[in-house]
PDB file of N, CA and C in Angstrom:
ATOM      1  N   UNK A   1     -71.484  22.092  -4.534  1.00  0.00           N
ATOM      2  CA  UNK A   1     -70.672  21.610  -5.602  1.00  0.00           C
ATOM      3  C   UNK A   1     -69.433  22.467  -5.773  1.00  0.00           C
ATOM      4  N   UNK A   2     -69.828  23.591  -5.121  1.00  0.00           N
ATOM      5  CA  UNK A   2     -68.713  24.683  -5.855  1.00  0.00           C
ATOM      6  C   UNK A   2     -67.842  24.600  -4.916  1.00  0.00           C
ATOM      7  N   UNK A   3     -68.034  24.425  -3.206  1.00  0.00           N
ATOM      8  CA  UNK A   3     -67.029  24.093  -2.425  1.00  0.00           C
ATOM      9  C   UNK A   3     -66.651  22.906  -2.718  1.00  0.00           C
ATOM     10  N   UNK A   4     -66.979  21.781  -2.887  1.00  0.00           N
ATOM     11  CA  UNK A   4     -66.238  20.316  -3.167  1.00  0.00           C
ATOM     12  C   UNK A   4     -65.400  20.379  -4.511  1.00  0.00           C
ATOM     13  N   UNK A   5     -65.121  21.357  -4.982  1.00  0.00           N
ATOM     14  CA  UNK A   5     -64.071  21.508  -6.910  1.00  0.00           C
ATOM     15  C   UNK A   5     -62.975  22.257  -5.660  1.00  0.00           C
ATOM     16  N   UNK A   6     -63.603  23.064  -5.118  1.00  0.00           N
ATOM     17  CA  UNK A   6     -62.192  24.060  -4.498  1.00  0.00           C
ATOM     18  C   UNK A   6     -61.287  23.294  -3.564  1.00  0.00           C
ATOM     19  N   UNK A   7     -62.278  22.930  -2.487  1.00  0.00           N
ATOM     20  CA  UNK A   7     -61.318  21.828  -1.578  1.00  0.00           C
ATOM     21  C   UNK A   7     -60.550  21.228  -2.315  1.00  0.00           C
ATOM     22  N   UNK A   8     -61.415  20.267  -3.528  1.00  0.00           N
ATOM     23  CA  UNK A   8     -60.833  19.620  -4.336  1.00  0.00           C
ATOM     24  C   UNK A   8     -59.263  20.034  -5.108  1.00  0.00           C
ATOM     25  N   UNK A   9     -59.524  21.264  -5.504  1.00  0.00           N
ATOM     26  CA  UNK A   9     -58.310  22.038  -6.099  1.00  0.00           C
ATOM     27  C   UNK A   9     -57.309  22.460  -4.594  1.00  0.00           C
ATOM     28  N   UNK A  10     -57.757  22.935  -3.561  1.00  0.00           N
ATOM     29  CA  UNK A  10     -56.393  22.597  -2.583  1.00  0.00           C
ATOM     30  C   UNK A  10     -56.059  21.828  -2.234  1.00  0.00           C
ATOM     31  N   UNK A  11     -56.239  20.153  -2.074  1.00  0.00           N
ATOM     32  CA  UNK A  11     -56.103  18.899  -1.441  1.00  0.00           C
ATOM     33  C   UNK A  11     -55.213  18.709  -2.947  1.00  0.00           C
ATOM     34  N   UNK A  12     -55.671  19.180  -4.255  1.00  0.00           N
ATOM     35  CA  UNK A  12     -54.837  18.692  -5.060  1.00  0.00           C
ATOM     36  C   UNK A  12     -53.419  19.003  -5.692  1.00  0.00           C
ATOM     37  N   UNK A  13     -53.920  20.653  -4.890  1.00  0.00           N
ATOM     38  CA  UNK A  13     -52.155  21.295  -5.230  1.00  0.00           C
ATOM     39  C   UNK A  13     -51.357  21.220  -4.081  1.00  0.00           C
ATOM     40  N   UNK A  14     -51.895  20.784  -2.676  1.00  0.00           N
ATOM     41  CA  UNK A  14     -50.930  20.145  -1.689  1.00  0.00           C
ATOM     42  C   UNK A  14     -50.366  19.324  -2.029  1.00  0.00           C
ATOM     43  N   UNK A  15     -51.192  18.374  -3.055  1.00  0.00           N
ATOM     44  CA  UNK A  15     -50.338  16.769  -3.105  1.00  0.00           C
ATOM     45  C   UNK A  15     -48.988  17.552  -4.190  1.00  0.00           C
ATOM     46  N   UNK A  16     -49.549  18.236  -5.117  1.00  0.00           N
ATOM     47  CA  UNK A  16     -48.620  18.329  -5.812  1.00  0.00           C
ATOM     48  C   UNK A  16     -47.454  18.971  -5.351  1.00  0.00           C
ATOM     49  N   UNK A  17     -47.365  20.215  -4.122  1.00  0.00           N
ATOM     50  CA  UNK A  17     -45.917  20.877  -3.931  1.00  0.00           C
ATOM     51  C   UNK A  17     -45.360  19.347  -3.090  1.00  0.00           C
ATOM     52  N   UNK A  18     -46.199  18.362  -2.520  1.00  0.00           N
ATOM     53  CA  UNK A  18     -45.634  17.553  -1.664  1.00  0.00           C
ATOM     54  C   UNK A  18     -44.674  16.567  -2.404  1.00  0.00           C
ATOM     55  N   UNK A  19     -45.532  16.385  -3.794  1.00  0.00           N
ATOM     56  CA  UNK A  19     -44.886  15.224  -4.630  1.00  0.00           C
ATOM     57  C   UNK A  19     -43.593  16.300  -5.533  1.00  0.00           C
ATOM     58  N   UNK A  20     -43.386  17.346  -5.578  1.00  0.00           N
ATOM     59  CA  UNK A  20     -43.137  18.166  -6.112  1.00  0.00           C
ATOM     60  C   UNK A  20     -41.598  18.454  -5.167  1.00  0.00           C
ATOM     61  N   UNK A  21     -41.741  18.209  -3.581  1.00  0.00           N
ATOM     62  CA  UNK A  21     -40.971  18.451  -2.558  1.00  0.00           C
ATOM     63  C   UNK A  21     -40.529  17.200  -2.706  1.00  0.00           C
ATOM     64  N   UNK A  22     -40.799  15.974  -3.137  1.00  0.00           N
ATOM     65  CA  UNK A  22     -40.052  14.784  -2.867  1.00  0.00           C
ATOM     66  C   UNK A  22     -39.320  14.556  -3.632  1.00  0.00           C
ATOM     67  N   UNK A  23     -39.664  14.805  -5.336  1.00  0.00           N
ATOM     68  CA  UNK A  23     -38.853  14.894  -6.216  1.00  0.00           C
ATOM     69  C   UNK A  23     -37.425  15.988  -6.467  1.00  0.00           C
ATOM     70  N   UNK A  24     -37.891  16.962  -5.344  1.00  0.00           N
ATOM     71  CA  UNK A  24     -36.345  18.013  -5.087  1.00  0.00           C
ATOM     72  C   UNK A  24     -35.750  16.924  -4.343  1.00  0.00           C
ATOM     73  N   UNK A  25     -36.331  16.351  -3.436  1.00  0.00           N
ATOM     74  CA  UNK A  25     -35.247  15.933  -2.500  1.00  0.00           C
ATOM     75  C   UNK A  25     -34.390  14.532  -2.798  1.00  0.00           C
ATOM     76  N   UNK A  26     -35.305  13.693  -3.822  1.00  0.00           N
ATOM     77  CA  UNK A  26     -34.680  12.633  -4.439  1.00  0.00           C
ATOM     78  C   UNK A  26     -33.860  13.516  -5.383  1.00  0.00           C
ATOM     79  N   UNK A  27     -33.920  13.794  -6.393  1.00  0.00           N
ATOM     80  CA  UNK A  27     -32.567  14.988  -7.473  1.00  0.00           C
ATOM     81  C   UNK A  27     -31.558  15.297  -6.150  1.00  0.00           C
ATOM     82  N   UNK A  28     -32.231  15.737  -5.153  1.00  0.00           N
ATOM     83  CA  UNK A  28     -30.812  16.028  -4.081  1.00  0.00           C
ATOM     84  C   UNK A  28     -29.760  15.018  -3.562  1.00  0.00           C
ATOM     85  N   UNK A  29     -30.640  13.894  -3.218  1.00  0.00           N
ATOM     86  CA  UNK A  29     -30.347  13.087  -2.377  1.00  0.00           C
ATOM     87  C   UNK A  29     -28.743  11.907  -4.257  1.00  0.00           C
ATOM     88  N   UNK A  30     -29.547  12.656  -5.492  1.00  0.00           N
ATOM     89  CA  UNK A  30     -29.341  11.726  -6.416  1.00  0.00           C
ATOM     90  C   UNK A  30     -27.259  12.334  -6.384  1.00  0.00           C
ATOM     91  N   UNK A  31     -27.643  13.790  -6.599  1.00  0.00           N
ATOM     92  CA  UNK A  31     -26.633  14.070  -6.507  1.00  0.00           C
ATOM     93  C   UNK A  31     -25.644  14.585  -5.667  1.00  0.00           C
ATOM     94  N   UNK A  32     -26.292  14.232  -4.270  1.00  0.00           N
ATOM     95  CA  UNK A  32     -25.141  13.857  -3.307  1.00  0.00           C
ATOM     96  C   UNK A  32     -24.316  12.527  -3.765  1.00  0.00           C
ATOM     97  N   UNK A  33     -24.890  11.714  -4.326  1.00  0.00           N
ATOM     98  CA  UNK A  33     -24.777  10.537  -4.319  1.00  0.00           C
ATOM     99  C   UNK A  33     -23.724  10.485  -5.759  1.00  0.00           C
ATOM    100  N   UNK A  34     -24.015  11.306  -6.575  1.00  0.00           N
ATOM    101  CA  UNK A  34     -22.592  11.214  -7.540  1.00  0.00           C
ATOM    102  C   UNK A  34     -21.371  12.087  -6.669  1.00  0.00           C
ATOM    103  N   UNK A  35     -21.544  13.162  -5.979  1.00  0.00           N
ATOM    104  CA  UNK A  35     -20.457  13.572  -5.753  1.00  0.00           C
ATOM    105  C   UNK A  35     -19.720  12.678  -4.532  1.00  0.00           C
ATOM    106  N   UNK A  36     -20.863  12.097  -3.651  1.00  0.00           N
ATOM    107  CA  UNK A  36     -20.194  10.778  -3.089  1.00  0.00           C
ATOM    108  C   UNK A  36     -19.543   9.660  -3.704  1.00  0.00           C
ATOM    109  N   UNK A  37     -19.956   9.693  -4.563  1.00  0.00           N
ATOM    110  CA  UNK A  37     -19.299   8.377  -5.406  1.00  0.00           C
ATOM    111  C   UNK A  37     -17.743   9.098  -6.043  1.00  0.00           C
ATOM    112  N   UNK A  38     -17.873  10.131  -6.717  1.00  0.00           N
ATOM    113  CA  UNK A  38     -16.605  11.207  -7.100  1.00  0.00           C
ATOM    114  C   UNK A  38     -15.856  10.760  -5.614  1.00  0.00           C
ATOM    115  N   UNK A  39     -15.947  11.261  -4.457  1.00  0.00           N
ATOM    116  CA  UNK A  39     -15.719  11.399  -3.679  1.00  0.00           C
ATOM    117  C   UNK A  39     -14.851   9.577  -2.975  1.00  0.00           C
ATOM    118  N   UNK A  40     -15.039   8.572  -3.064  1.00  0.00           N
ATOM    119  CA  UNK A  40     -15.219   7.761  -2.884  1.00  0.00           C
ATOM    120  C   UNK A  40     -13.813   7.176  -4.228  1.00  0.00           C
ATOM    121  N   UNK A  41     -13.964   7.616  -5.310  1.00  0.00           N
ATOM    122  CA  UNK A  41     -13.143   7.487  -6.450  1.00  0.00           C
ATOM    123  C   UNK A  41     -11.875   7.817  -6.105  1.00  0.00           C
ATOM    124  N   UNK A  42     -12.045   9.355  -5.381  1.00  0.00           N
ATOM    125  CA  UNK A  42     -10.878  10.021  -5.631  1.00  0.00           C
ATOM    126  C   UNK A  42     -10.024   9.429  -4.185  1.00  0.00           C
ATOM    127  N   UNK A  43     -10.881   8.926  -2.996  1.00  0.00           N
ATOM    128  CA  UNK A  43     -10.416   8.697  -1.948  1.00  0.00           C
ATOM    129  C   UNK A  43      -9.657   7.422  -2.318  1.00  0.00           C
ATOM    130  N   UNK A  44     -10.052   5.947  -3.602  1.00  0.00           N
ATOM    131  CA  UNK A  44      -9.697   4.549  -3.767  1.00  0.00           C
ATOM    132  C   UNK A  44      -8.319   5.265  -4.270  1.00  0.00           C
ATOM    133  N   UNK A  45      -8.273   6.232  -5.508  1.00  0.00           N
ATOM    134  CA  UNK A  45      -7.136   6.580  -6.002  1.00  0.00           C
ATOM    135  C   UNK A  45      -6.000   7.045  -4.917  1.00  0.00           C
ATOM    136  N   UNK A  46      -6.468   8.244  -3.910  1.00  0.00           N
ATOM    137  CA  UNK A  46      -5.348   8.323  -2.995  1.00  0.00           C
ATOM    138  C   UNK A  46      -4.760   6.930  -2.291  1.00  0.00           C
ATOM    139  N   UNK A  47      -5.280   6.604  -2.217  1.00  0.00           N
ATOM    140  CA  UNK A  47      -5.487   4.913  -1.166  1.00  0.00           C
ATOM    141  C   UNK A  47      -4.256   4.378  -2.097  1.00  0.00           C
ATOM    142  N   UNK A  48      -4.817   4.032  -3.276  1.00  0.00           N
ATOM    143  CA  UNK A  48      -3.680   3.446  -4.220  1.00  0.00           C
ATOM    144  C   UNK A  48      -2.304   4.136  -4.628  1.00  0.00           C
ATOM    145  N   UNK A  49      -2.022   5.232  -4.092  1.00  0.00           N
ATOM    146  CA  UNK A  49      -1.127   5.739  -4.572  1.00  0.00           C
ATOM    147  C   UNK A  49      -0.386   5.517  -2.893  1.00  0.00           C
ATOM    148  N   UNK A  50      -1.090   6.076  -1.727  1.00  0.00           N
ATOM    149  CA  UNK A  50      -0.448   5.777  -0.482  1.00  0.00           C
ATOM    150  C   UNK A  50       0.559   3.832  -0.659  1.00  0.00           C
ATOM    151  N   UNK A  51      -0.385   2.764  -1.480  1.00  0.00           N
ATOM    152  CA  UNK A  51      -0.190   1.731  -1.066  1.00  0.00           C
ATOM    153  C   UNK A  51       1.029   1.359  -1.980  1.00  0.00           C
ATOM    154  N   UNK A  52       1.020   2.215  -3.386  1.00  0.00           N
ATOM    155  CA  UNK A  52       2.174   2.413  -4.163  1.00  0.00           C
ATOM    156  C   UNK A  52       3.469   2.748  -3.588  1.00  0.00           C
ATOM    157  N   UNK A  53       3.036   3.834  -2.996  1.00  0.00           N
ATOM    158  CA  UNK A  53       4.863   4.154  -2.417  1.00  0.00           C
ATOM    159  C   UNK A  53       5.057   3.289  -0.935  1.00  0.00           C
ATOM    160  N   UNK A  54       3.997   3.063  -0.472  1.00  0.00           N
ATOM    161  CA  UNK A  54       4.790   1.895   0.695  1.00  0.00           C
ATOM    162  C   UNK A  54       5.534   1.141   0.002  1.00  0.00           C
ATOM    163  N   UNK A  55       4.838   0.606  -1.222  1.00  0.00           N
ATOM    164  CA  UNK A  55       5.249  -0.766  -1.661  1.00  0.00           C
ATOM    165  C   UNK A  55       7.142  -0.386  -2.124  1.00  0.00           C
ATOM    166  N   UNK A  56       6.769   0.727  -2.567  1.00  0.00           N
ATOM    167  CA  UNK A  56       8.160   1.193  -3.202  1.00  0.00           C
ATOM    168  C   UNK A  56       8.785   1.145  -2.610  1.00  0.00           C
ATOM    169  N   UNK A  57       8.650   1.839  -0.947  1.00  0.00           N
ATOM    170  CA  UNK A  57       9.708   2.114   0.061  1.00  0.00           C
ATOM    171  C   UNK A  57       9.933   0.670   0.791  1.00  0.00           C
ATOM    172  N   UNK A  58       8.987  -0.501   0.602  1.00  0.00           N
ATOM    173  CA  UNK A  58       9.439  -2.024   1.025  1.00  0.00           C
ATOM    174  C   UNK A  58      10.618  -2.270   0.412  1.00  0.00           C
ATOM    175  N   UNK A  59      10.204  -2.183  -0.994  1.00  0.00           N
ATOM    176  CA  UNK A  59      10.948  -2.557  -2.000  1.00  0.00           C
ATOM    177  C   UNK A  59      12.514  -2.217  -1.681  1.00  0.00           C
ATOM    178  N   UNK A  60      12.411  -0.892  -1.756  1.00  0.00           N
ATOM    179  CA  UNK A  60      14.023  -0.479  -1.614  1.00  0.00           C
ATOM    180  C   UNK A  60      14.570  -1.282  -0.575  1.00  0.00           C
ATOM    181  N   UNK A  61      13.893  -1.040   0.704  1.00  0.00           N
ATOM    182  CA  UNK A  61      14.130  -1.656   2.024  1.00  0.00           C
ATOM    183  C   UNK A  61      15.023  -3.103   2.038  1.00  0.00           C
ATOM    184  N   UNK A  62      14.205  -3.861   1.178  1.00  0.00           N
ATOM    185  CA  UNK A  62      14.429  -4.961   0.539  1.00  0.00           C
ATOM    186  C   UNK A  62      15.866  -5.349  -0.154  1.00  0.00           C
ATOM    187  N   UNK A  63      16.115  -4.096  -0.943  1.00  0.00           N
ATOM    188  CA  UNK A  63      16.949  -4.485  -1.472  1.00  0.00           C
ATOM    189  C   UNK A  63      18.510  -3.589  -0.932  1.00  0.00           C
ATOM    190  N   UNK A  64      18.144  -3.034  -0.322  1.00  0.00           N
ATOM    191  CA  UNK A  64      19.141  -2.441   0.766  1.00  0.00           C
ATOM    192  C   UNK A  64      19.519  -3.444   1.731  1.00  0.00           C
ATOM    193  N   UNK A  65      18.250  -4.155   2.111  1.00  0.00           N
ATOM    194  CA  UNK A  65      19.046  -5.565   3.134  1.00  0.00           C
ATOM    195  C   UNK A  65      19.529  -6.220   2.881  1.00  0.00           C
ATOM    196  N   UNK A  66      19.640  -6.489   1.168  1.00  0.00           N
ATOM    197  CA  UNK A  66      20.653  -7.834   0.218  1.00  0.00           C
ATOM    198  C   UNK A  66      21.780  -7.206   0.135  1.00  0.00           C
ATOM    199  N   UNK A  67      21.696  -6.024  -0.077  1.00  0.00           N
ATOM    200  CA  UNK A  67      23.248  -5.785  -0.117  1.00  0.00           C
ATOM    201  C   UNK A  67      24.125  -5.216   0.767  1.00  0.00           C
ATOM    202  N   UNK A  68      23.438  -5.363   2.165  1.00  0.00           N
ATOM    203  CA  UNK A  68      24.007  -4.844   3.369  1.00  0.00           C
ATOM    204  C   UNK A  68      24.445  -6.556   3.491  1.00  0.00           C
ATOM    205  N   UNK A  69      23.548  -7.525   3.355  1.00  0.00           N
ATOM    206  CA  UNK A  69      23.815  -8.692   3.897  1.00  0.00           C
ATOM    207  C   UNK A  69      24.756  -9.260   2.795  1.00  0.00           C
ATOM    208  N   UNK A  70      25.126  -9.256   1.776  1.00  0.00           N
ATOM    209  CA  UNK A  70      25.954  -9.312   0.853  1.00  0.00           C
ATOM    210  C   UNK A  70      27.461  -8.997   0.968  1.00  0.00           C
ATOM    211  N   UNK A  71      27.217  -7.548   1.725  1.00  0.00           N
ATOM    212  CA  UNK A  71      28.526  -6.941   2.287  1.00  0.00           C
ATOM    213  C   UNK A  71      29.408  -7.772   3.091  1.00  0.00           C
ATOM    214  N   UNK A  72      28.209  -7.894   4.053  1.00  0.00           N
ATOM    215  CA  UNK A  72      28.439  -9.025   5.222  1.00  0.00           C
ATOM    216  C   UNK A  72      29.204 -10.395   4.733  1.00  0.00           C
ATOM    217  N   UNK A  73      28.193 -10.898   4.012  1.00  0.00           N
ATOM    218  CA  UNK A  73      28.956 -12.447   3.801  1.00  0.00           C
ATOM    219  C   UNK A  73      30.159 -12.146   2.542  1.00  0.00           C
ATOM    220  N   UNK A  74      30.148 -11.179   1.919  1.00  0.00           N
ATOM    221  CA  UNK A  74      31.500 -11.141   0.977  1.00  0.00           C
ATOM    222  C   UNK A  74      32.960 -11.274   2.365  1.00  0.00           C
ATOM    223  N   UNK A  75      32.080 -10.017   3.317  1.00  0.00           N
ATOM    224  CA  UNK A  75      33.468 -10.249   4.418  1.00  0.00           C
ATOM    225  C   UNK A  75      34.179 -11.016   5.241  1.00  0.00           C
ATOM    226  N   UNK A  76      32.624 -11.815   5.702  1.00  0.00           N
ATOM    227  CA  UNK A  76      32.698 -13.471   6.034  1.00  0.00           C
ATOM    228  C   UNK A  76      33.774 -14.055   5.097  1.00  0.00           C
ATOM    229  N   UNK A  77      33.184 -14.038   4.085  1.00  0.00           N
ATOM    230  CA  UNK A  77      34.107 -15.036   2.758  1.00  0.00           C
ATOM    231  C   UNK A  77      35.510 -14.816   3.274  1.00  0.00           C
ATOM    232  N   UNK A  78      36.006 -13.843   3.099  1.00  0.00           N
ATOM    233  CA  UNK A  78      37.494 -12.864   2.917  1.00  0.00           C
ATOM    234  C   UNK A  78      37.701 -13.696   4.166  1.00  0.00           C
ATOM    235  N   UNK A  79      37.204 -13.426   5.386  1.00  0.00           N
ATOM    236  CA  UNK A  79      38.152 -14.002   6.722  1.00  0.00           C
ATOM    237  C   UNK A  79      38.049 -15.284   6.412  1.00  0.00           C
ATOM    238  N   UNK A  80      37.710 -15.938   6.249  1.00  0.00           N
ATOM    239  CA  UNK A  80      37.561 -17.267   6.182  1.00  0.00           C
ATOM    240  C   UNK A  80      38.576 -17.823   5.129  1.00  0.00           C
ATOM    241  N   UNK A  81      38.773 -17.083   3.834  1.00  0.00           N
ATOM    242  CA  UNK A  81      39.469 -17.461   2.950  1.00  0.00           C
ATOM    243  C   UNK A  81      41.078 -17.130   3.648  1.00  0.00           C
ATOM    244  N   UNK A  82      41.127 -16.084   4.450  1.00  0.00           N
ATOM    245  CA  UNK A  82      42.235 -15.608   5.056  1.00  0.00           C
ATOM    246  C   UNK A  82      42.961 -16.881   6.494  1.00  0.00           C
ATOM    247  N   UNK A  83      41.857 -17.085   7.037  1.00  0.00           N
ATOM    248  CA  UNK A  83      42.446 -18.414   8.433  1.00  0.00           C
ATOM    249  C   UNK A  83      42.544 -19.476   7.406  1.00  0.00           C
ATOM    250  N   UNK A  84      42.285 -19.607   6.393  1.00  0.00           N
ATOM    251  CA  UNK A  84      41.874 -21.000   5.552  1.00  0.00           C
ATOM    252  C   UNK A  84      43.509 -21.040   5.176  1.00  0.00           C
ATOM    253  N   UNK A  85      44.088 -19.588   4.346  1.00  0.00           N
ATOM    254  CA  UNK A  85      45.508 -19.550   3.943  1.00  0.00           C
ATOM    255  C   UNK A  85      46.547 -19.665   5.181  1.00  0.00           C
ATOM    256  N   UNK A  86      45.924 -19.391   6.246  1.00  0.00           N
ATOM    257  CA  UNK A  86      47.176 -19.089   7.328  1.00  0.00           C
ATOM    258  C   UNK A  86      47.326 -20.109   8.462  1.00  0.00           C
ATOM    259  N   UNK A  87      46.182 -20.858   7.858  1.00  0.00           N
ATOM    260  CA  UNK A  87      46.188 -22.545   8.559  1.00  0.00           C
ATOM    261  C   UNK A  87      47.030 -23.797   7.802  1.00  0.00           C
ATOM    262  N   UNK A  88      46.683 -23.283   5.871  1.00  0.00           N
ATOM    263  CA  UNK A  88      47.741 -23.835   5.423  1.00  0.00           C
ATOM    264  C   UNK A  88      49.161 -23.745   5.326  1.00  0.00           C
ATOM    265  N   UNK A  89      49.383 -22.585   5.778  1.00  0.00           N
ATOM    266  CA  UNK A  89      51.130 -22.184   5.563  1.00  0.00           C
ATOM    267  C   UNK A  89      51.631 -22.554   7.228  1.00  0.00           C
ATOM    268  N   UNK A  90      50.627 -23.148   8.170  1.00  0.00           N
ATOM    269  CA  UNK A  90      50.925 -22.966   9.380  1.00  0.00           C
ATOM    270  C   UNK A  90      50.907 -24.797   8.905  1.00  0.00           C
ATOM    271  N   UNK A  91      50.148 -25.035   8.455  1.00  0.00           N
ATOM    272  CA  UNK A  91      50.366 -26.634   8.278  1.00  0.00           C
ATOM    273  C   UNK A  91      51.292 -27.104   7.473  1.00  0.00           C
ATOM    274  N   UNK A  92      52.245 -26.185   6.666  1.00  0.00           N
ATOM    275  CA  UNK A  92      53.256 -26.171   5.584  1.00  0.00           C
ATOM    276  C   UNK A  92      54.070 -26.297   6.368  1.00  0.00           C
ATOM    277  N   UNK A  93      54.781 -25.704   7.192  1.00  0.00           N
ATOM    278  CA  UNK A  93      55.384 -25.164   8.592  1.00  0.00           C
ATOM    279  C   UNK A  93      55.608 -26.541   9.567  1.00  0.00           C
ATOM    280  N   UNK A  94      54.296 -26.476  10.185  1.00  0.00           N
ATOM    281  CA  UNK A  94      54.412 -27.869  10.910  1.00  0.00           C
ATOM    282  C   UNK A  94      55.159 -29.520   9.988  1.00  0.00           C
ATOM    283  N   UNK A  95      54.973 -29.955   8.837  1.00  0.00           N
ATOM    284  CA  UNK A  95      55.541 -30.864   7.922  1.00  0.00           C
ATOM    285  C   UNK A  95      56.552 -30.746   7.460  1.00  0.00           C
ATOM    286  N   UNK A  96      57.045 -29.180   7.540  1.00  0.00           N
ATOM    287  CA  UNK A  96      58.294 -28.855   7.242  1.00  0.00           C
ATOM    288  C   UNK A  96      59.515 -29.390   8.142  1.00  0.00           C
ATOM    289  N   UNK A  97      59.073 -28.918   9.407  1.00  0.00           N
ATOM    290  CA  UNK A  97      59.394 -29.201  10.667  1.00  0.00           C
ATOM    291  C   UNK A  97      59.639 -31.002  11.065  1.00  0.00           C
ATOM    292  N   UNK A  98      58.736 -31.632  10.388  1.00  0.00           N
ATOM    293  CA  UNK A  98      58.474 -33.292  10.808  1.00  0.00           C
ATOM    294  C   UNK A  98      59.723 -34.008   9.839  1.00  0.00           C
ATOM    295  N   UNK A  99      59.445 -33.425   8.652  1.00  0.00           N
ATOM    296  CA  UNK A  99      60.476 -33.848   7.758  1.00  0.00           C
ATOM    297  C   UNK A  99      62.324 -33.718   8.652  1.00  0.00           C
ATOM    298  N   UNK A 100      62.425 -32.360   8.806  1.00  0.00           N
ATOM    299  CA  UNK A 100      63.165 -31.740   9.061  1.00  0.00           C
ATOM    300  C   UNK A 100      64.164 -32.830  10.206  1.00  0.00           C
ATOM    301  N   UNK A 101      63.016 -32.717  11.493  1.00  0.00           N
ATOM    302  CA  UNK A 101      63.312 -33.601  12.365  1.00  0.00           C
ATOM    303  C   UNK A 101      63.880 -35.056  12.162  1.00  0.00           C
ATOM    304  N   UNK A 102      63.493 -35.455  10.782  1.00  0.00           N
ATOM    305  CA  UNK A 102      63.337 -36.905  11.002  1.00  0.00           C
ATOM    306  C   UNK A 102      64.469 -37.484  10.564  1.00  0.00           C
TER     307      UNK A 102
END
């Protein structure tokens, strides 16, 4: 009887460092798992801030090409308004001439 209490008492404090060892390792495993998640937070936030200033530097991009292309067609305009005047004074010219002749 007196050996079957003792066995009894080591079979029962094995279970316990065992259940005792599982519960360290779940608490471990718990708080890997917040500082993964911390971890995971702080990585979405960098993420969002990387996707912020792309967006910014599109942006500018963007609006640097309207007014490069702006430049452009204001200058377009100008020549165009310029052969437009020097076609009419050349066509002023020519009628001047028809009259003249006639």
């Amino acid at each position: 009887m007196a050996n079957s209490r003792r066995l009894f008492g080591v079979v029962r404090r094995k279970l316990l460092r065992r259940s005792h060892s599982r519960i360290t390792i779940i608490r471990s495993s718990q708080q890997t798992t917040k500082e993964d998640i911390a971890a995971i937070k702080l990585q979405a936030c960098f993420r969002g801030h990387l996707a912020r200033r792309a967006f910014r530097a599109l942006k500018s991009l963007v609006k640097l090409q309207a007014v490069a292309r702006g430049v452009l067609v204001r200058r377009q305009a100008r020549i165009a308004l310029h052969c437009m005047h020097a076609l009419a004074r050349l066509q002023v010219r020519v009628r001047a001439r028809q009259i003249l002749s006639h």
